[in-house]
C-alpha atoms as a PDB file:
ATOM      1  CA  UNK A   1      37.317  39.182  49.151  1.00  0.00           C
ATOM      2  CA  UNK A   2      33.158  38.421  49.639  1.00  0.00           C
ATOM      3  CA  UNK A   3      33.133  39.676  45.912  1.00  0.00           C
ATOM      4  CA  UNK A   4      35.839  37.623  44.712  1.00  0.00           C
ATOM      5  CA  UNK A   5      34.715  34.645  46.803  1.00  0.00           C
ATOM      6  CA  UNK A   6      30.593  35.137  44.867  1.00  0.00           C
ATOM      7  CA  UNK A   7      32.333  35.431  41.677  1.00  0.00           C
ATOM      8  CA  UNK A   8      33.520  32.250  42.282  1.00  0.00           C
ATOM      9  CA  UNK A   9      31.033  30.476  43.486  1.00  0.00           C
ATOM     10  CA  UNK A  10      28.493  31.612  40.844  1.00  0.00           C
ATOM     11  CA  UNK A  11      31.008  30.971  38.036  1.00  0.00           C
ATOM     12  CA  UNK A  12      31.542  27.230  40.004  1.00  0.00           C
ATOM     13  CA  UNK A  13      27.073  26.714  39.528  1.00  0.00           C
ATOM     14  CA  UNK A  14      27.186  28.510  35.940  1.00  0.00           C
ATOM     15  CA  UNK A  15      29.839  25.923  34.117  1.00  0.00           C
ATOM     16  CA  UNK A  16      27.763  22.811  34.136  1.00  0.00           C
ATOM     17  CA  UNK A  17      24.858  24.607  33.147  1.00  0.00           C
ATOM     18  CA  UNK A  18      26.374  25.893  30.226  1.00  0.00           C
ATOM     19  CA  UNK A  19      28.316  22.584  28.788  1.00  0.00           C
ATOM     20  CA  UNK A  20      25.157  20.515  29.392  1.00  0.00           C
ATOM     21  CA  UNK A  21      23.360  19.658  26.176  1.00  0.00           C
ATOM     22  CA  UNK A  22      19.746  19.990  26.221  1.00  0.00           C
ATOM     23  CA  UNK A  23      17.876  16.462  26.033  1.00  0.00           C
ATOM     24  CA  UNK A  24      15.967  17.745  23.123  1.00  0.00           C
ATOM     25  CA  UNK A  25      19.277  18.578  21.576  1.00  0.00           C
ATOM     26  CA  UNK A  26      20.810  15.166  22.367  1.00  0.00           C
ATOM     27  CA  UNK A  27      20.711  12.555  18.645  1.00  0.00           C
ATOM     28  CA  UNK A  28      21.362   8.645  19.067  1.00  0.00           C
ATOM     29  CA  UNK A  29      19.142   7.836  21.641  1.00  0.00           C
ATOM     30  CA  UNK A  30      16.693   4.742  20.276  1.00  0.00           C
ATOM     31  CA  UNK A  31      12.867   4.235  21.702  1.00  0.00           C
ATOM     32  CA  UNK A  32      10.531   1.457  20.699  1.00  0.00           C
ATOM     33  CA  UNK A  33       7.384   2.539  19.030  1.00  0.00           C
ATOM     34  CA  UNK A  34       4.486   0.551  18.583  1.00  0.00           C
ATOM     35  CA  UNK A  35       1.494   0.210  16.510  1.00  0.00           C
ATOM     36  CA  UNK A  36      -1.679  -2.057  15.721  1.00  0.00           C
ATOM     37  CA  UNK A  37      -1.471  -3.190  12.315  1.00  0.00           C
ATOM     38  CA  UNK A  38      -4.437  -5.137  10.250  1.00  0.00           C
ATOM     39  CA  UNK A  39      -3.333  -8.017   8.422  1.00  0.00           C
ATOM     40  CA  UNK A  40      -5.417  -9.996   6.158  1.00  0.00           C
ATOM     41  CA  UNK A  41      -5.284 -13.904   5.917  1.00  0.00           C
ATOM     42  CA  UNK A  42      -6.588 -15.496   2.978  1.00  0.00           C
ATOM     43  CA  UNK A  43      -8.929 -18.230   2.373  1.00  0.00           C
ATOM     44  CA  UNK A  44      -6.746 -19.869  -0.601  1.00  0.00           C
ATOM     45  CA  UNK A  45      -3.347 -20.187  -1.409  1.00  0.00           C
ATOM     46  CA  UNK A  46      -4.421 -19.446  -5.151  1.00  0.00           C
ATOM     47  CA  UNK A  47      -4.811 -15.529  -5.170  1.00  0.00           C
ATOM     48  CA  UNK A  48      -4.592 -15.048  -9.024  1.00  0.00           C
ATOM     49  CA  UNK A  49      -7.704 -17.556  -9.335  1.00  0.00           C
ATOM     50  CA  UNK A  50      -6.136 -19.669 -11.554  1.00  0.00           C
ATOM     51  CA  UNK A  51      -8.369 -22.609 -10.981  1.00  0.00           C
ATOM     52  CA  UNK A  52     -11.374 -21.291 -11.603  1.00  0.00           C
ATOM     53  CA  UNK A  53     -10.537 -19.422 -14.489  1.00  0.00           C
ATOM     54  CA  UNK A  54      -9.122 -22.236 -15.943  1.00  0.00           C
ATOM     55  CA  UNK A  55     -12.059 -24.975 -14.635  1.00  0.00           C
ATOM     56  CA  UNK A  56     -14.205 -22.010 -16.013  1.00  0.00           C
ATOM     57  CA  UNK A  57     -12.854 -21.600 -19.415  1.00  0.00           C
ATOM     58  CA  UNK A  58     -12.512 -24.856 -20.443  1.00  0.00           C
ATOM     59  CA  UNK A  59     -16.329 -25.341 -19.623  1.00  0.00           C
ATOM     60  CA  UNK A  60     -17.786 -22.256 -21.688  1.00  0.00           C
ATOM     61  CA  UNK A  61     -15.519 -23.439 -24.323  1.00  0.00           C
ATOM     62  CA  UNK A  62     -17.187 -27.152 -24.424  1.00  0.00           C
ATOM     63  CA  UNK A  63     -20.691 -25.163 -23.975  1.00  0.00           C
ATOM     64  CA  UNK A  64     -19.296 -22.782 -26.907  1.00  0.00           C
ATOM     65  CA  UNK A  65     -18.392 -25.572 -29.036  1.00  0.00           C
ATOM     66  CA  UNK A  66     -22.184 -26.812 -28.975  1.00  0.00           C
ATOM     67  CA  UNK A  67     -23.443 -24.148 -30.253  1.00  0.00           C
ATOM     68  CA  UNK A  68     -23.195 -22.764 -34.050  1.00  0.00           C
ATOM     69  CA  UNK A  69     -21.333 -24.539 -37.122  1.00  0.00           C
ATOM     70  CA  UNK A  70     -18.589 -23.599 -39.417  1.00  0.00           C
ATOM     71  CA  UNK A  71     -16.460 -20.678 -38.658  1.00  0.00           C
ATOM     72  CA  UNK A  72     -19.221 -19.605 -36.224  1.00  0.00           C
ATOM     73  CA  UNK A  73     -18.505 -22.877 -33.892  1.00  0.00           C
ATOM     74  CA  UNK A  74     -14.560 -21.420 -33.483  1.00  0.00           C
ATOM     75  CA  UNK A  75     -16.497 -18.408 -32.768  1.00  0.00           C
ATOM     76  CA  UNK A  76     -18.687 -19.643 -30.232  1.00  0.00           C
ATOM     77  CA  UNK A  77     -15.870 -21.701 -29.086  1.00  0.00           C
ATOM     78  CA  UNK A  78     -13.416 -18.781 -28.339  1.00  0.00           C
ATOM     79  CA  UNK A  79     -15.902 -16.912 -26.848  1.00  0.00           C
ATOM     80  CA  UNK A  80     -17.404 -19.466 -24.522  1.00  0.00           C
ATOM     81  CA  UNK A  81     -13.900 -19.810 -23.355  1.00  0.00           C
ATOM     82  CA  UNK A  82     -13.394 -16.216 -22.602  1.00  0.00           C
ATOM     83  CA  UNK A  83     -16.778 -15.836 -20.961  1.00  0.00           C
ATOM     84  CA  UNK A  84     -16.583 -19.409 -19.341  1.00  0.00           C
ATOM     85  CA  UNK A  85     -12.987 -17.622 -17.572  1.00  0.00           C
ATOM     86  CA  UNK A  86     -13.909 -14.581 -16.633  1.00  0.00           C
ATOM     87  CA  UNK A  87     -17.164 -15.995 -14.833  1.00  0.00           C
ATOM     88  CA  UNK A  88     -14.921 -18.949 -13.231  1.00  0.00           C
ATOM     89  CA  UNK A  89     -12.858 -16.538 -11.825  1.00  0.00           C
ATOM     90  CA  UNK A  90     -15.741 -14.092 -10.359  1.00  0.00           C
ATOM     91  CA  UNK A  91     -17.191 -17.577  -8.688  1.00  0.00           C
ATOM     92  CA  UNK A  92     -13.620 -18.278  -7.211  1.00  0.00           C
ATOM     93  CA  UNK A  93     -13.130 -14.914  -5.893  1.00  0.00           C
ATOM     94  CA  UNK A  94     -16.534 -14.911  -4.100  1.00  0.00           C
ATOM     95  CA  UNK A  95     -15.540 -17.972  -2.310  1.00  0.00           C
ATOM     96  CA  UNK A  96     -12.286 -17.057  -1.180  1.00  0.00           C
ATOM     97  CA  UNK A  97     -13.771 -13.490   0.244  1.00  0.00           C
ATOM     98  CA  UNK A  98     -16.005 -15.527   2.585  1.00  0.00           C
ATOM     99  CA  UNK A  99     -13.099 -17.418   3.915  1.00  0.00           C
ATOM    100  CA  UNK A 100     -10.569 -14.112   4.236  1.00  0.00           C
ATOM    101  CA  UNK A 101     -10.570 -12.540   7.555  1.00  0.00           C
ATOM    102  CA  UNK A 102      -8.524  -9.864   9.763  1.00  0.00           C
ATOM    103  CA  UNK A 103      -6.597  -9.766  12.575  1.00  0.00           C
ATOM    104  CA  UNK A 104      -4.615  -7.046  14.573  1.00  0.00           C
ATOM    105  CA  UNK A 105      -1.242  -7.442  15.165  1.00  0.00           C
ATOM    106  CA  UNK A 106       0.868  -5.015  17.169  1.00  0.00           C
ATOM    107  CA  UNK A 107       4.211  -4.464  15.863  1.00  0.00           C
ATOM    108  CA  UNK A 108       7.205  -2.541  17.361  1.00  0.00           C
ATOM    109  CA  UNK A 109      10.419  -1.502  15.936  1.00  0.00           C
ATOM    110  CA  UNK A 110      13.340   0.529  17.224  1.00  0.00           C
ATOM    111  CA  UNK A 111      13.693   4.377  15.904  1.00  0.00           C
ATOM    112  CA  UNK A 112      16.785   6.333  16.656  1.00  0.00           C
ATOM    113  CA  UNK A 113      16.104   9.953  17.526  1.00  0.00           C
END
């Protein structure tokens, strides 16, 4: 009967242990997970550099157009555009990197195991 009766009682403690699922085992559950994240504001609202490529081009055009005669002065003309928009746009983009700075942000989102 004291056999019987341990049987029992060790089969009674052994049950839950062996229909619990481990919490490793366990999917669905969802935890937040943070981070700091750099985010970069810029100076301008005109990131291609539009404006100064265009201010630019049109002046090394006029300065272009000064210079030579004939077929030359389309030449000069045409490149003094090219060059005048290319430097317009360097000058634009140097201004714009001293107004650009960084912040950190922290950001969380939910993740489901």
């Amino acid at each position: 009967m004291k056999a019987s009766f341990a049987l029992i009682a060790s089969l009674a403690l052994a049950v839950p242990a062996l229909t619990a699922t481990p919490a490793a085992a366990q999917t669905g559950q969802r935890h937040t997970v943070c981070e700091n994240v750099q985010v970069k504001h810029n100076g301008s609202k005109d990131d291609k550099r539009l404006i100064g490529t265009g201010v630019g081009a049109v002046a090394g055009g006029l300065l272009g157009h000064q210079v030579g005669g004939g077929k030359g002065k389309t030449l000069a003309t045409v490149g003094g555009a090219v060059a005048g928009g290319y430097v317009g746009n360097r000058v634009q983009k140097n201004a714009q990197d001293k107004k650009t700075y960084y912040t950190t942000e922290r950001r969380c989102h939910e993740v489901e195991d």
